[in-house]
Protein backbone atom coordinates (compact mmCIF):
# COMPACT_ATOMS: atom_id res chain seq x y z
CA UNK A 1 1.75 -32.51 -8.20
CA UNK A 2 -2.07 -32.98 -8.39
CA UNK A 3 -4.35 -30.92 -11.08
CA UNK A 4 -6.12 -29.15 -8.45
CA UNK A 5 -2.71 -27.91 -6.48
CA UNK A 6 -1.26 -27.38 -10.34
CA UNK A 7 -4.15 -24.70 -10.06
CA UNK A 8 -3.89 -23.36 -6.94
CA UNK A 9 -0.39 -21.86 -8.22
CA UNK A 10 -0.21 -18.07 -8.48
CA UNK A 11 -0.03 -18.06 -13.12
CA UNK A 12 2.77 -15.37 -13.81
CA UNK A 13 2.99 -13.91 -17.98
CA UNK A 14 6.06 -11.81 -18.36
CA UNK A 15 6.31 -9.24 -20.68
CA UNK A 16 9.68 -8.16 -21.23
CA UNK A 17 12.12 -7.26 -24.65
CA UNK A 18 15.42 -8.56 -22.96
CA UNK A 19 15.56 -12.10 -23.20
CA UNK A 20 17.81 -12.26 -20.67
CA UNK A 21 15.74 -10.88 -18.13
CA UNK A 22 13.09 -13.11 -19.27
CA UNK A 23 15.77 -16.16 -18.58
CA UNK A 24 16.18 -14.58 -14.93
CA UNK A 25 12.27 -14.19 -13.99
CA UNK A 26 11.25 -17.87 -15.61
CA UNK A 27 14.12 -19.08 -12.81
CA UNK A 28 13.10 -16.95 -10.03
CA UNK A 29 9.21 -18.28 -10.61
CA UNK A 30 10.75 -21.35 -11.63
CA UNK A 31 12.37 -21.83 -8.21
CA UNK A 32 9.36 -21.15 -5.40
CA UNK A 33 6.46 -23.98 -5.32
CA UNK A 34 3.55 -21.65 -5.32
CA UNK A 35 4.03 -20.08 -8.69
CA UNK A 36 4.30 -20.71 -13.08
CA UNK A 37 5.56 -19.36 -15.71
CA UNK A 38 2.60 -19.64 -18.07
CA UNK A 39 3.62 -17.33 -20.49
CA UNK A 40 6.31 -14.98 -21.64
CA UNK A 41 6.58 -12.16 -24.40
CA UNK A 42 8.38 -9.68 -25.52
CA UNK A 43 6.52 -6.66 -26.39
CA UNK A 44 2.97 -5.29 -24.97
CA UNK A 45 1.19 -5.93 -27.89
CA UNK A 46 0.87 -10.06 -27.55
CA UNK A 47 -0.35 -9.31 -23.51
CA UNK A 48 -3.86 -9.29 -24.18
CA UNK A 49 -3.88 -12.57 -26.21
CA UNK A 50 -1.96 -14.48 -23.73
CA UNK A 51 -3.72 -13.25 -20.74
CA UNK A 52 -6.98 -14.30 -22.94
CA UNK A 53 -5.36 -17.33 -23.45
CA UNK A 54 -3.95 -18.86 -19.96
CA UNK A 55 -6.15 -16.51 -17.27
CA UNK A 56 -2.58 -15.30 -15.32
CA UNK A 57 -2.88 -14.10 -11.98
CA UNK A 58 -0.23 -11.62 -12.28
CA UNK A 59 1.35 -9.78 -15.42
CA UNK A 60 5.42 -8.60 -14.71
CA UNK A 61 5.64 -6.11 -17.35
CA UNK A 62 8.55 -3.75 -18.47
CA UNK A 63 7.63 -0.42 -19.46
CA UNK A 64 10.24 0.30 -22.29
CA UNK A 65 9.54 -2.11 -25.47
CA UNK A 66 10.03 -1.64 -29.33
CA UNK A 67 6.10 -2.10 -30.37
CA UNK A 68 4.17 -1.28 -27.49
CA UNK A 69 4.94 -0.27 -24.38
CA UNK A 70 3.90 -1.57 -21.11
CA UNK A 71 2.20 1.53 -20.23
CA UNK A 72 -0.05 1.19 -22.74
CA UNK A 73 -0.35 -2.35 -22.60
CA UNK A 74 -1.17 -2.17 -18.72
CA UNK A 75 -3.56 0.21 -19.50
CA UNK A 76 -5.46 -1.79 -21.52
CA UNK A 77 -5.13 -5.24 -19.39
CA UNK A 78 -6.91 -3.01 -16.40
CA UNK A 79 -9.39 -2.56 -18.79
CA UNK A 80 -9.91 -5.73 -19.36
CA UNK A 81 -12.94 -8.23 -17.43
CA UNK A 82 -11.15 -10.34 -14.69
CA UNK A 83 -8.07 -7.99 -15.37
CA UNK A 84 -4.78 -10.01 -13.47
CA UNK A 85 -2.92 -7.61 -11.46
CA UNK A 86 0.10 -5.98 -13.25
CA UNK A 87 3.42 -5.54 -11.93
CA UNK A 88 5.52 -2.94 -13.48
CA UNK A 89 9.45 -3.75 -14.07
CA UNK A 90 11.21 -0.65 -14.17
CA UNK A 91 14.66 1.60 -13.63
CA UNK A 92 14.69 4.15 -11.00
CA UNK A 93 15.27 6.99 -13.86
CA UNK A 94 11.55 6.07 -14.86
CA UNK A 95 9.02 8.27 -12.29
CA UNK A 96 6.79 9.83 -14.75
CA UNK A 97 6.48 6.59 -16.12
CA UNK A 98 5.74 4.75 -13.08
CA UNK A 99 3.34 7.28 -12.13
CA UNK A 100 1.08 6.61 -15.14
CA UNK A 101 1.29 3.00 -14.83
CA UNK A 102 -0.29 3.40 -11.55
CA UNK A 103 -2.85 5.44 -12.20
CA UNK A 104 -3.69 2.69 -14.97
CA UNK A 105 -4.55 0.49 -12.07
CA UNK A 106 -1.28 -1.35 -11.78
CA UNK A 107 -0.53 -3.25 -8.12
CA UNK A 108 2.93 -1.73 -8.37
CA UNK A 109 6.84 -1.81 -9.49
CA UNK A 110 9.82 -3.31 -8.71
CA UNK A 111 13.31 -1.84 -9.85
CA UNK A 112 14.89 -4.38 -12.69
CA UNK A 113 17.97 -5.04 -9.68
CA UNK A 114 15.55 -6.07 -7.16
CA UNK A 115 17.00 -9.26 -5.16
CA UNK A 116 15.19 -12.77 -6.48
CA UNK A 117 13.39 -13.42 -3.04
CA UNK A 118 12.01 -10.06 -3.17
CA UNK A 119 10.53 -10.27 -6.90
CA UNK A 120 9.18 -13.46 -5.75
CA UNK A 121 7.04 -12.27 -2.97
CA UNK A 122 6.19 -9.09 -4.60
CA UNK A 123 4.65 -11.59 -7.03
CA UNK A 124 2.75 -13.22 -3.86
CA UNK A 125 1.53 -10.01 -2.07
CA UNK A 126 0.31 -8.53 -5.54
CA UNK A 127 -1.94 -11.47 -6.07
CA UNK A 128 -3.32 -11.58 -2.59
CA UNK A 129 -4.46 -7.98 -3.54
CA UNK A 130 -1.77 -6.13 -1.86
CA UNK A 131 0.04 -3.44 -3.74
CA UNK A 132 4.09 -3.26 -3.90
CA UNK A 133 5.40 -0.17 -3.27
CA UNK A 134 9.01 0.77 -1.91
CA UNK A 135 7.83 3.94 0.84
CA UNK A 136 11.10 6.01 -0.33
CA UNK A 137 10.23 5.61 -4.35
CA UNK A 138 7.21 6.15 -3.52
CA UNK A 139 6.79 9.13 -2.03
CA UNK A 140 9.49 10.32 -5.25
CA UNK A 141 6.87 9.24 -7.63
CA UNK A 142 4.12 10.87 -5.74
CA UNK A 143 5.85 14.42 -5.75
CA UNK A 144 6.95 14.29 -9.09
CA UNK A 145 3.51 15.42 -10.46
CA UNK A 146 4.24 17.44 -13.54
CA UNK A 147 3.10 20.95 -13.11
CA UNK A 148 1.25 22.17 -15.92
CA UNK A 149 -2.19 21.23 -14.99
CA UNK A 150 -1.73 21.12 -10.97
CA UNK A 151 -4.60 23.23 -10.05
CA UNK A 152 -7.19 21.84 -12.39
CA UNK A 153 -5.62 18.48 -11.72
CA UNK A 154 -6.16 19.02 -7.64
CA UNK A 155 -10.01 20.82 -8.42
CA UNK A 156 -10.50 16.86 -9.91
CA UNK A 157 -9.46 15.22 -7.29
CA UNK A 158 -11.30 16.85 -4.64
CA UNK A 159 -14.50 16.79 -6.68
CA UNK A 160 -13.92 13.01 -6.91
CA UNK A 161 -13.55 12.87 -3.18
CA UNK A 162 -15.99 14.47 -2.64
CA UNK A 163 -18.58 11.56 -3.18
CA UNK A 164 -16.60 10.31 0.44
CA UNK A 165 -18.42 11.12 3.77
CA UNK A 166 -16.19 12.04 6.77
CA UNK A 167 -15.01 8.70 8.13
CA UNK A 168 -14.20 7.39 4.56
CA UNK A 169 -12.46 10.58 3.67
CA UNK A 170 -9.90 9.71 6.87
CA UNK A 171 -9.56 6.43 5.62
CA UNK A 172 -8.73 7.39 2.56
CA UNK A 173 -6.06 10.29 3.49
CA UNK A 174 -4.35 7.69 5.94
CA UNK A 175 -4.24 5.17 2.62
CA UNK A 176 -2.11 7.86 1.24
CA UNK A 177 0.00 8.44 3.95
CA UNK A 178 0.77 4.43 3.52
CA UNK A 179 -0.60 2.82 6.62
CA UNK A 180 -1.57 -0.69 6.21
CA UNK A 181 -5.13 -1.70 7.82
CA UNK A 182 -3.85 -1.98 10.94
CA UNK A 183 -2.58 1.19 11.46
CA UNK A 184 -5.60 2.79 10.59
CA UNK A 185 -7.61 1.19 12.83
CA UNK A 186 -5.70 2.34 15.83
CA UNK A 187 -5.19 5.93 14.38
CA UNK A 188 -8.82 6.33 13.63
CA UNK A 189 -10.35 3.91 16.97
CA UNK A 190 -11.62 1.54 14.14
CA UNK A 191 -11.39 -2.65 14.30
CA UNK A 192 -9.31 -3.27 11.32
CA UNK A 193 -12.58 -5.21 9.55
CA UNK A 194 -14.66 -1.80 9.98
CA UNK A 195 -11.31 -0.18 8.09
CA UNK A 196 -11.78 -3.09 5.43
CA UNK A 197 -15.10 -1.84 4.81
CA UNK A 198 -14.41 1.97 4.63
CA UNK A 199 -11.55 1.18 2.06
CA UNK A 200 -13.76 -1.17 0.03
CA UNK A 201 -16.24 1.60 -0.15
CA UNK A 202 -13.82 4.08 -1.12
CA UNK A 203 -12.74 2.11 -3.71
CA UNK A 204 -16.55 1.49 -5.09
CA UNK A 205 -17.20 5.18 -4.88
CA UNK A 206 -14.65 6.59 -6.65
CA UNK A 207 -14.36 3.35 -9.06
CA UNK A 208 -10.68 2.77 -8.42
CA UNK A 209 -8.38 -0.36 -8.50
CA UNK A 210 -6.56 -0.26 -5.53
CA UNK A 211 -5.21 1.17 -2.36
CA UNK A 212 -2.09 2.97 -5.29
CA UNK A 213 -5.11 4.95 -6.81
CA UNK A 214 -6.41 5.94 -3.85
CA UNK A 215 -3.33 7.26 -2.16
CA UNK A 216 -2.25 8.80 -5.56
CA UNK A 217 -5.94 10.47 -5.81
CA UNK A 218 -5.44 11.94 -2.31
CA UNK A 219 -2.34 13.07 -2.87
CA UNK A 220 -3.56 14.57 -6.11
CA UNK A 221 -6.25 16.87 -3.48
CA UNK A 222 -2.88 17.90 -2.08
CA UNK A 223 -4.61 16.41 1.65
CA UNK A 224 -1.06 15.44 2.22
CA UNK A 225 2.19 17.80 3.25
CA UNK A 226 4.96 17.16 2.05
CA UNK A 227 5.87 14.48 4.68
CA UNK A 228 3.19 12.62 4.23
CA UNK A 229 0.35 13.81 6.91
CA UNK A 230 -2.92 15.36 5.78
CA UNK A 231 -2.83 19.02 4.98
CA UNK A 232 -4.17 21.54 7.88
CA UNK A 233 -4.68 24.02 5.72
């Protein structure tokens, strides 16, 4: 293999305590052309360096480790120039977690008993700038808001929305409801490059990461019922 398609490779770090599971994920990368291992640790606190270091495309990081945790250690990645795009490894026991990893600006989770393939292209669509979200988790995580600050935390939201006119407001609402680009366009009579513009806007305005943040933000408003369609109230 030639330096320059050495390059084009999608760079994978992972961050993860169990060395076994760091075993498993160096042989599912291992295995598919497109991607390298470039890096591995095994706690949150030697992230920064590395990703300093080899300029990854994608972080895989577990959330529970002895020093620091991948919560924390996402956070501060996002915050980070150039920031790669952060996948979170996790159990399904883990929504508060998951939630706050998110809103950190991570492109999504997978569940530790995912199937190889589907770690593998997870790893693909995150880098392409696609976030990976299983619907059904999903909409678990999004209702599992804790409660103690829900009004003040819904007054935030909708003052951060706000800053949205009309059309980007829609396009925002139908992010949270989970409909790709395509879908919006024919909900809202749009071509699916105008919908690319409205969600690249939305994403300058309110100074988010990706589409996660935004449907998470929305949902936040409460614009959504319970099933997922925007509030009529």
């Amino acid at each position: 293999m030639s330096e320059q398609d050495e390059e084009r490779r999608i760079g994978v770090v992972i961050v993860d305590d169990d060395a076994l599971v760091r075993v498993g994920l160096v042989m599912m990368m291992g295995g598919a052309p497109d991607l390298r291992v470039l890096a591995e640790a095994e706690d949150g606190g030697q992230v920064e360096e590395l990703v300093r270091e080899h300029s990854p495309h994608v972080v895989l990081m577990d959330i529970r480790m002895p020093t620091m945790d991948g919560l924390t250690a996402t956070e501060r990645l996002r915050a980070m120039p150039d920031a790669p795009e952060v996948l979170v490894l996790t159990t399904f026991d883990a929504d508060e977690h998951v939630l706050r990893a998110l809103r950190a600006g991570a492109a999504g989770f997978l569940l530790k008993d995912t199937p190889p393939e589907e770690i593998v292209e997870s790893v693909r669509r995150v880098a392409r700038g696609f976030p990976v979200l299983s619907p059904a988790v999903t909409r678990r995580l999004m209702h599992r808001v804790a409660h103690g600050d829900h009004s003040e935390r819904a007054d935030r939201a909708r003052r951060r929305l706000a800053v949205l006119n009309a059309r980007e407001t829609d396009v925002a609402v139908a992010v949270g409801e989970g409909r790709s680009n395509a879908d919006i366009a024919a909900r809202l009579f749009l071509s699916v490059p105008t919908v690319k513009t409205h969600v690249s806007s939305v994403l300058t305005k309110l100074e988010l990461n990706n589409r996660v943040q935004i449907a998470l933000l929305v949902h936040d408003a409460e614009l959504l019922d319970p099933d997922g369609d925007r509030s009529r109230d």
